[in-house]
C-alpha atoms as a PDB file:
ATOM      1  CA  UNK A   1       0.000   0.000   0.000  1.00  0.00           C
ATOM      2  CA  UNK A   2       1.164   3.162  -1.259  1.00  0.00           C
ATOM      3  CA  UNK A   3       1.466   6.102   1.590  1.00  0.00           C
ATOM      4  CA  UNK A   4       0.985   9.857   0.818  1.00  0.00           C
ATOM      5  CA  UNK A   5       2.921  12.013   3.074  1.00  0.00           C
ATOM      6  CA  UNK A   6       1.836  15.819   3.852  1.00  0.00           C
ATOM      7  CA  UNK A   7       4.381  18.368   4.101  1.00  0.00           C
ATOM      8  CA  UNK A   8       3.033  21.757   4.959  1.00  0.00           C
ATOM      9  CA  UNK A   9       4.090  24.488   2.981  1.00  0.00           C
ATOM     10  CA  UNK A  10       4.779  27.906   4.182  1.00  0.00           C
ATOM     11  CA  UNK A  11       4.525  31.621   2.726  1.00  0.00           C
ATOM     12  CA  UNK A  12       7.162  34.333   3.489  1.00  0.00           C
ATOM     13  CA  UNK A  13       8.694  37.549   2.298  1.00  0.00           C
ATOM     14  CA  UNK A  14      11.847  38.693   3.029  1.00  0.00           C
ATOM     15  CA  UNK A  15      12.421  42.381   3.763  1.00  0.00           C
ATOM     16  CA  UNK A  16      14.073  43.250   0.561  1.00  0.00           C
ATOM     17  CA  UNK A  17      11.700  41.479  -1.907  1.00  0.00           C
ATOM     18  CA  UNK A  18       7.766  41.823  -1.969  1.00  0.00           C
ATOM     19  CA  UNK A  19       7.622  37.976  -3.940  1.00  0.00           C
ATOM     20  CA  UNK A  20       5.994  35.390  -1.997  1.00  0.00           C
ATOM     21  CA  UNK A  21       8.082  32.340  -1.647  1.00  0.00           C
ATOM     22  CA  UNK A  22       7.099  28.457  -1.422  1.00  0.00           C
ATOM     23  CA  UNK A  23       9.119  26.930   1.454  1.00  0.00           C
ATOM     24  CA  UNK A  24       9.184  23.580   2.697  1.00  0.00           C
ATOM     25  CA  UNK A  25       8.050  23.613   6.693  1.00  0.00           C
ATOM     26  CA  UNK A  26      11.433  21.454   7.370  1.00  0.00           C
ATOM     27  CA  UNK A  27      13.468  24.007   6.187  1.00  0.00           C
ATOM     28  CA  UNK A  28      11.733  26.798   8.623  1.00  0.00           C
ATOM     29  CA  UNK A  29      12.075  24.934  11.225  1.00  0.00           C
ATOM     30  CA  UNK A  30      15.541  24.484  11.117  1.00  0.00           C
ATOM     31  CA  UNK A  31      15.942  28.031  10.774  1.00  0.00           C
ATOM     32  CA  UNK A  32      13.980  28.671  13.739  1.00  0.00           C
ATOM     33  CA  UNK A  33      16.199  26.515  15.742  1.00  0.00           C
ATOM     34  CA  UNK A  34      19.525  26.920  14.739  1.00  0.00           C
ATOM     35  CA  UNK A  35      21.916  27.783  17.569  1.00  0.00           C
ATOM     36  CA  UNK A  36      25.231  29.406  17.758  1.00  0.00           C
ATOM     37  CA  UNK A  37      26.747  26.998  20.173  1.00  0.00           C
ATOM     38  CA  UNK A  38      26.677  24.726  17.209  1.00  0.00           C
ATOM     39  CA  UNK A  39      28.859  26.952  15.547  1.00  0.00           C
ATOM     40  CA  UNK A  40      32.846  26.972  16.924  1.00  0.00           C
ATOM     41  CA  UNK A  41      33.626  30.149  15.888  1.00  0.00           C
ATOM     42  CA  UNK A  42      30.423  31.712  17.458  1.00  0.00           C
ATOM     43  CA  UNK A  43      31.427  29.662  20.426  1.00  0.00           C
ATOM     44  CA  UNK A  44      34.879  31.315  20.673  1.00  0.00           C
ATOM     45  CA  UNK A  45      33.912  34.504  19.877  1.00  0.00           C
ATOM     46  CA  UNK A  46      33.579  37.306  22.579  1.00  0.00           C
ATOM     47  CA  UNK A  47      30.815  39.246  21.514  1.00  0.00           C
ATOM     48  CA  UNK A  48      28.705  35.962  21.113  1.00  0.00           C
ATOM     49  CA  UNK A  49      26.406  37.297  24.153  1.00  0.00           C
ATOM     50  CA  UNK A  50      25.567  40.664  22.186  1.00  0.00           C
ATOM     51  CA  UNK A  51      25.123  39.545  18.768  1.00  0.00           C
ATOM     52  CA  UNK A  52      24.002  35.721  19.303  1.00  0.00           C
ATOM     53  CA  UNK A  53      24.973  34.625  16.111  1.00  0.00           C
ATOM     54  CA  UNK A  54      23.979  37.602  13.849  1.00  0.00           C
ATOM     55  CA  UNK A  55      21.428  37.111  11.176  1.00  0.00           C
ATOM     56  CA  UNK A  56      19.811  33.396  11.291  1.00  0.00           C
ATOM     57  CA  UNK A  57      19.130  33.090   7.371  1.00  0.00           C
ATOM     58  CA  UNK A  58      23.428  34.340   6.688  1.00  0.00           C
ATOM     59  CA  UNK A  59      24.072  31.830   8.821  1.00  0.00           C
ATOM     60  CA  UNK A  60      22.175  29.055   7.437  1.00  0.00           C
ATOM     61  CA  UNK A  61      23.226  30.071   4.184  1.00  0.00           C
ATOM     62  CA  UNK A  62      27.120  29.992   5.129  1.00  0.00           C
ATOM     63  CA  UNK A  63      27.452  33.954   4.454  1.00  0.00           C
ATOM     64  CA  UNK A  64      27.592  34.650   8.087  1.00  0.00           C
ATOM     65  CA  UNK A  65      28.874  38.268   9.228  1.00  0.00           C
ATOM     66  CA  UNK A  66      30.126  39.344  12.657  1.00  0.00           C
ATOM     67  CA  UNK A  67      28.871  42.532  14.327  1.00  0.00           C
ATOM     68  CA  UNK A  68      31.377  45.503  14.009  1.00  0.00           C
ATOM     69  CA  UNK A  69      31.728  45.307  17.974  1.00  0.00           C
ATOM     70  CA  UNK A  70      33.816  42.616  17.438  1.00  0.00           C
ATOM     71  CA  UNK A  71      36.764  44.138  15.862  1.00  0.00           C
ATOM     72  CA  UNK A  72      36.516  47.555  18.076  1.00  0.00           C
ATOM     73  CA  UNK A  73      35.100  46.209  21.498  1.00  0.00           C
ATOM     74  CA  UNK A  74      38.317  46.866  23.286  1.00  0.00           C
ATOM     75  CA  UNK A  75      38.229  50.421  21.868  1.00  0.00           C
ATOM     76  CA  UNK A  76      35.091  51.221  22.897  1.00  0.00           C
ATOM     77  CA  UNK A  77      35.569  49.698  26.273  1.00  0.00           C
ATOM     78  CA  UNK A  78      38.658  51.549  26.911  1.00  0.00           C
ATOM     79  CA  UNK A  79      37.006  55.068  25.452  1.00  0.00           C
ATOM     80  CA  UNK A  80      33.430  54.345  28.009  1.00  0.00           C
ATOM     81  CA  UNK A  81      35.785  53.720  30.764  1.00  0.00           C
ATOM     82  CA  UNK A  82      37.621  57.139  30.153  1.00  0.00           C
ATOM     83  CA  UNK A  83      34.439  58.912  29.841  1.00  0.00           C
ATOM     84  CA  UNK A  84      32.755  57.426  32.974  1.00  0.00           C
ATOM     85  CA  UNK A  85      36.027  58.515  34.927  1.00  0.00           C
ATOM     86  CA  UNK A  86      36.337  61.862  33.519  1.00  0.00           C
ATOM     87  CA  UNK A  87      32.504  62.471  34.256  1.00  0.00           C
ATOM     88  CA  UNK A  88      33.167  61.098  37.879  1.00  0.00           C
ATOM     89  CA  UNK A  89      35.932  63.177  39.007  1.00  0.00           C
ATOM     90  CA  UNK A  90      33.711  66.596  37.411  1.00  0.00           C
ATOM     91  CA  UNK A  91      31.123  65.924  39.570  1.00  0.00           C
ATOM     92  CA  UNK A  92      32.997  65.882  42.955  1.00  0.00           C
ATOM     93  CA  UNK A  93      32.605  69.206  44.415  1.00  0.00           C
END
Protein backbone atom coordinates (compact mmCIF):
# COMPACT_ATOMS: atom_id res chain seq x y z
CA UNK A 1 0.00 0.00 0.00
CA UNK A 2 1.16 3.16 -1.26
CA UNK A 3 1.47 6.10 1.59
CA UNK A 4 0.98 9.86 0.82
CA UNK A 5 2.92 12.01 3.07
CA UNK A 6 1.84 15.82 3.85
CA UNK A 7 4.38 18.37 4.10
CA UNK A 8 3.03 21.76 4.96
CA UNK A 9 4.09 24.49 2.98
CA UNK A 10 4.78 27.91 4.18
CA UNK A 11 4.52 31.62 2.73
CA UNK A 12 7.16 34.33 3.49
CA UNK A 13 8.69 37.55 2.30
CA UNK A 14 11.85 38.69 3.03
CA UNK A 15 12.42 42.38 3.76
CA UNK A 16 14.07 43.25 0.56
CA UNK A 17 11.70 41.48 -1.91
CA UNK A 18 7.77 41.82 -1.97
CA UNK A 19 7.62 37.98 -3.94
CA UNK A 20 5.99 35.39 -2.00
CA UNK A 21 8.08 32.34 -1.65
CA UNK A 22 7.10 28.46 -1.42
CA UNK A 23 9.12 26.93 1.45
CA UNK A 24 9.18 23.58 2.70
CA UNK A 25 8.05 23.61 6.69
CA UNK A 26 11.43 21.45 7.37
CA UNK A 27 13.47 24.01 6.19
CA UNK A 28 11.73 26.80 8.62
CA UNK A 29 12.08 24.93 11.23
CA UNK A 30 15.54 24.48 11.12
CA UNK A 31 15.94 28.03 10.77
CA UNK A 32 13.98 28.67 13.74
CA UNK A 33 16.20 26.52 15.74
CA UNK A 34 19.53 26.92 14.74
CA UNK A 35 21.92 27.78 17.57
CA UNK A 36 25.23 29.41 17.76
CA UNK A 37 26.75 27.00 20.17
CA UNK A 38 26.68 24.73 17.21
CA UNK A 39 28.86 26.95 15.55
CA UNK A 40 32.85 26.97 16.92
CA UNK A 41 33.63 30.15 15.89
CA UNK A 42 30.42 31.71 17.46
CA UNK A 43 31.43 29.66 20.43
CA UNK A 44 34.88 31.31 20.67
CA UNK A 45 33.91 34.50 19.88
CA UNK A 46 33.58 37.31 22.58
CA UNK A 47 30.81 39.25 21.51
CA UNK A 48 28.71 35.96 21.11
CA UNK A 49 26.41 37.30 24.15
CA UNK A 50 25.57 40.66 22.19
CA UNK A 51 25.12 39.55 18.77
CA UNK A 52 24.00 35.72 19.30
CA UNK A 53 24.97 34.62 16.11
CA UNK A 54 23.98 37.60 13.85
CA UNK A 55 21.43 37.11 11.18
CA UNK A 56 19.81 33.40 11.29
CA UNK A 57 19.13 33.09 7.37
CA UNK A 58 23.43 34.34 6.69
CA UNK A 59 24.07 31.83 8.82
CA UNK A 60 22.17 29.06 7.44
CA UNK A 61 23.23 30.07 4.18
CA UNK A 62 27.12 29.99 5.13
CA UNK A 63 27.45 33.95 4.45
CA UNK A 64 27.59 34.65 8.09
CA UNK A 65 28.87 38.27 9.23
CA UNK A 66 30.13 39.34 12.66
CA UNK A 67 28.87 42.53 14.33
CA UNK A 68 31.38 45.50 14.01
CA UNK A 69 31.73 45.31 17.97
CA UNK A 70 33.82 42.62 17.44
CA UNK A 71 36.76 44.14 15.86
CA UNK A 72 36.52 47.56 18.08
CA UNK A 73 35.10 46.21 21.50
CA UNK A 74 38.32 46.87 23.29
CA UNK A 75 38.23 50.42 21.87
CA UNK A 76 35.09 51.22 22.90
CA UNK A 77 35.57 49.70 26.27
CA UNK A 78 38.66 51.55 26.91
CA UNK A 79 37.01 55.07 25.45
CA UNK A 80 33.43 54.35 28.01
CA UNK A 81 35.79 53.72 30.76
CA UNK A 82 37.62 57.14 30.15
CA UNK A 83 34.44 58.91 29.84
CA UNK A 84 32.76 57.43 32.97
CA UNK A 85 36.03 58.52 34.93
CA UNK A 86 36.34 61.86 33.52
CA UNK A 87 32.50 62.47 34.26
CA UNK A 88 33.17 61.10 37.88
CA UNK A 89 35.93 63.18 39.01
CA UNK A 90 33.71 66.60 37.41
CA UNK A 91 31.12 65.92 39.57
CA UNK A 92 33.00 65.88 42.95
CA UNK A 93 32.61 69.21 44.41
Amino acid sequence: MHKTIWIPQIFYDTIWTRNRHTVNFRVKLDRINTSPFKDTECCNCVVLPLCMGGCTYCRLNKNKFCIPEKYFLDKYINKLYTEALSHKGASRP
